[in-house]
Protein backbone atom coordinates (compact mmCIF):
# COMPACT_ATOMS: atom_id res chain seq x y z
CA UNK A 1 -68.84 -92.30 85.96
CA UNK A 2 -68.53 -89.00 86.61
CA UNK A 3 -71.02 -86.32 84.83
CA UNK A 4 -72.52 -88.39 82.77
CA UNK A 5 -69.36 -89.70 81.10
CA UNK A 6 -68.70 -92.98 80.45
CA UNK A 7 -65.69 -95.39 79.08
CA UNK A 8 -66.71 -98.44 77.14
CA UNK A 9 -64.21 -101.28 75.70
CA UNK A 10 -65.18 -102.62 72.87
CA UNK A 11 -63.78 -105.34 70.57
CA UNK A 12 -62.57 -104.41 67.07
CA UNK A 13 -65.70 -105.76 65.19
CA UNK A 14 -68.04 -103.99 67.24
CA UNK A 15 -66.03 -100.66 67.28
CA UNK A 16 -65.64 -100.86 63.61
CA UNK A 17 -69.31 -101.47 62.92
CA UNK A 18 -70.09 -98.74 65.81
CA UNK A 19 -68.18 -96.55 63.46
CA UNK A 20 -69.31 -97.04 60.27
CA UNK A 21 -72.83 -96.71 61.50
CA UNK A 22 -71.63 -93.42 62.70
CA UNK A 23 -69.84 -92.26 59.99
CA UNK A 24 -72.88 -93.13 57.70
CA UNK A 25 -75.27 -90.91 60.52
CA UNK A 26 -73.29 -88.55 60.09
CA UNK A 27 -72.38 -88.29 63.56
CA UNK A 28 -69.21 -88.73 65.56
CA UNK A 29 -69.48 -92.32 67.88
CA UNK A 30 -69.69 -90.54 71.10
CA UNK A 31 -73.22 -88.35 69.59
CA UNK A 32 -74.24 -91.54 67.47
CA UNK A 33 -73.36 -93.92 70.84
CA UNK A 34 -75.57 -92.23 73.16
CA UNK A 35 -78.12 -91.68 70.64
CA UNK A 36 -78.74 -94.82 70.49
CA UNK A 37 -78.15 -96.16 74.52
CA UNK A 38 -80.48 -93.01 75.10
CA UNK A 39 -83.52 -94.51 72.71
CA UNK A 40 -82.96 -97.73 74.18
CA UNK A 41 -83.59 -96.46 77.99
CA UNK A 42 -86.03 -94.03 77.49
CA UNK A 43 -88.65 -97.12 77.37
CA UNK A 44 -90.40 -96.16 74.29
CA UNK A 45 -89.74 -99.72 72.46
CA UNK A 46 -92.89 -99.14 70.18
CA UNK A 47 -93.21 -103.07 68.98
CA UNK A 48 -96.74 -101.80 66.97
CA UNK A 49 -95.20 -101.67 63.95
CA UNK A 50 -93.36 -105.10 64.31
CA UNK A 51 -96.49 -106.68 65.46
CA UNK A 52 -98.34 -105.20 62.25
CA UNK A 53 -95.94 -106.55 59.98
CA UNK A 54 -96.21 -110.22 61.78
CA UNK A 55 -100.18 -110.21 61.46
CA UNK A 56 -99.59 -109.08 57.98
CA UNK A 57 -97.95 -111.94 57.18
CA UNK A 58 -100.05 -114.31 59.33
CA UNK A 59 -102.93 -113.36 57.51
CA UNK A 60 -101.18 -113.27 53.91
CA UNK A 61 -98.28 -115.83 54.18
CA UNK A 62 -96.61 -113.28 51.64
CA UNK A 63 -93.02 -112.16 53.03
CA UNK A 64 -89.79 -110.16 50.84
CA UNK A 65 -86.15 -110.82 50.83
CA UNK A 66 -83.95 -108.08 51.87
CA UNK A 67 -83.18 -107.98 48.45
CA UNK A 68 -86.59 -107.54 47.47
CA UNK A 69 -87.08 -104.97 50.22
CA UNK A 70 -84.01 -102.82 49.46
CA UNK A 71 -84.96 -102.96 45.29
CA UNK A 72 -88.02 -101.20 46.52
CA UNK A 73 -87.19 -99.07 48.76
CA UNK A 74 -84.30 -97.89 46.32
CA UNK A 75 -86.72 -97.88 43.69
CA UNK A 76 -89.04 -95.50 46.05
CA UNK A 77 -85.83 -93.46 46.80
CA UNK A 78 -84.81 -92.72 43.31
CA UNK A 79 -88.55 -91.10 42.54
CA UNK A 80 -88.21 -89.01 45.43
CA UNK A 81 -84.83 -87.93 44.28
CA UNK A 82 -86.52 -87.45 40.77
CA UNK A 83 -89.22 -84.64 42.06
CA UNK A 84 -88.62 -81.23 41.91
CA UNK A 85 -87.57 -79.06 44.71
C-alpha cells in the first residue's frame, strides 16, 4: 500500500451491494468505500443511541417492523417534502 491506496477483491454480491449503496450516496465506490472504512476506524462507534432504543423497549415491550418503521418514516418524509421552501 503505497500512499494511502489500497486494492480490495471482492466477490460479486458484495461489490454489487458496495455499489448500489454508492450509487444511491451519490458517491463513486472508492469516496463511498473509504467513507465508510474511515468512520469505522476513527473509534467513534457511538452505541448511545442503540442502547436507548434497547431500554426503550425493555421498559415498554413495544417494538415496529421494518415495515412499520419505513411507513413512518416515509410518512414523516412526505410532510417534509410538503413544506414550503
Amino acid at each position: 500500500m503505497a500512499d494511502g491506496e489500497l486494492t480490495l477483491k471482492l466477490d460479486d454480491d458484495t461489490a454489487r451491494r458496495l455499489q448500489d449503496a454508492a450509487d444511491a450516496a451519490g458517491q463513486t465506490v472508492a469516496a463511498y468505500a473509504s467513507s465508510l472504512i474511515a468512520d469505522r476506524l476513527s473509534g467513534d462507534d457511538d452505541w448511545a443511541e442503540d442502547e436507548r432504543i434497547v431500554e426503550e423497549y425493555d421498559r415498554t415491550g413495544v417494538s415496529y417492523s421494518v415495515e412499520e418503521a419505513m411507513a413512518a418514516f416515509d410518512a414523516a418524509v412526505e410532510v417534509q417534502l410538503k413544506k414550503p421552501r
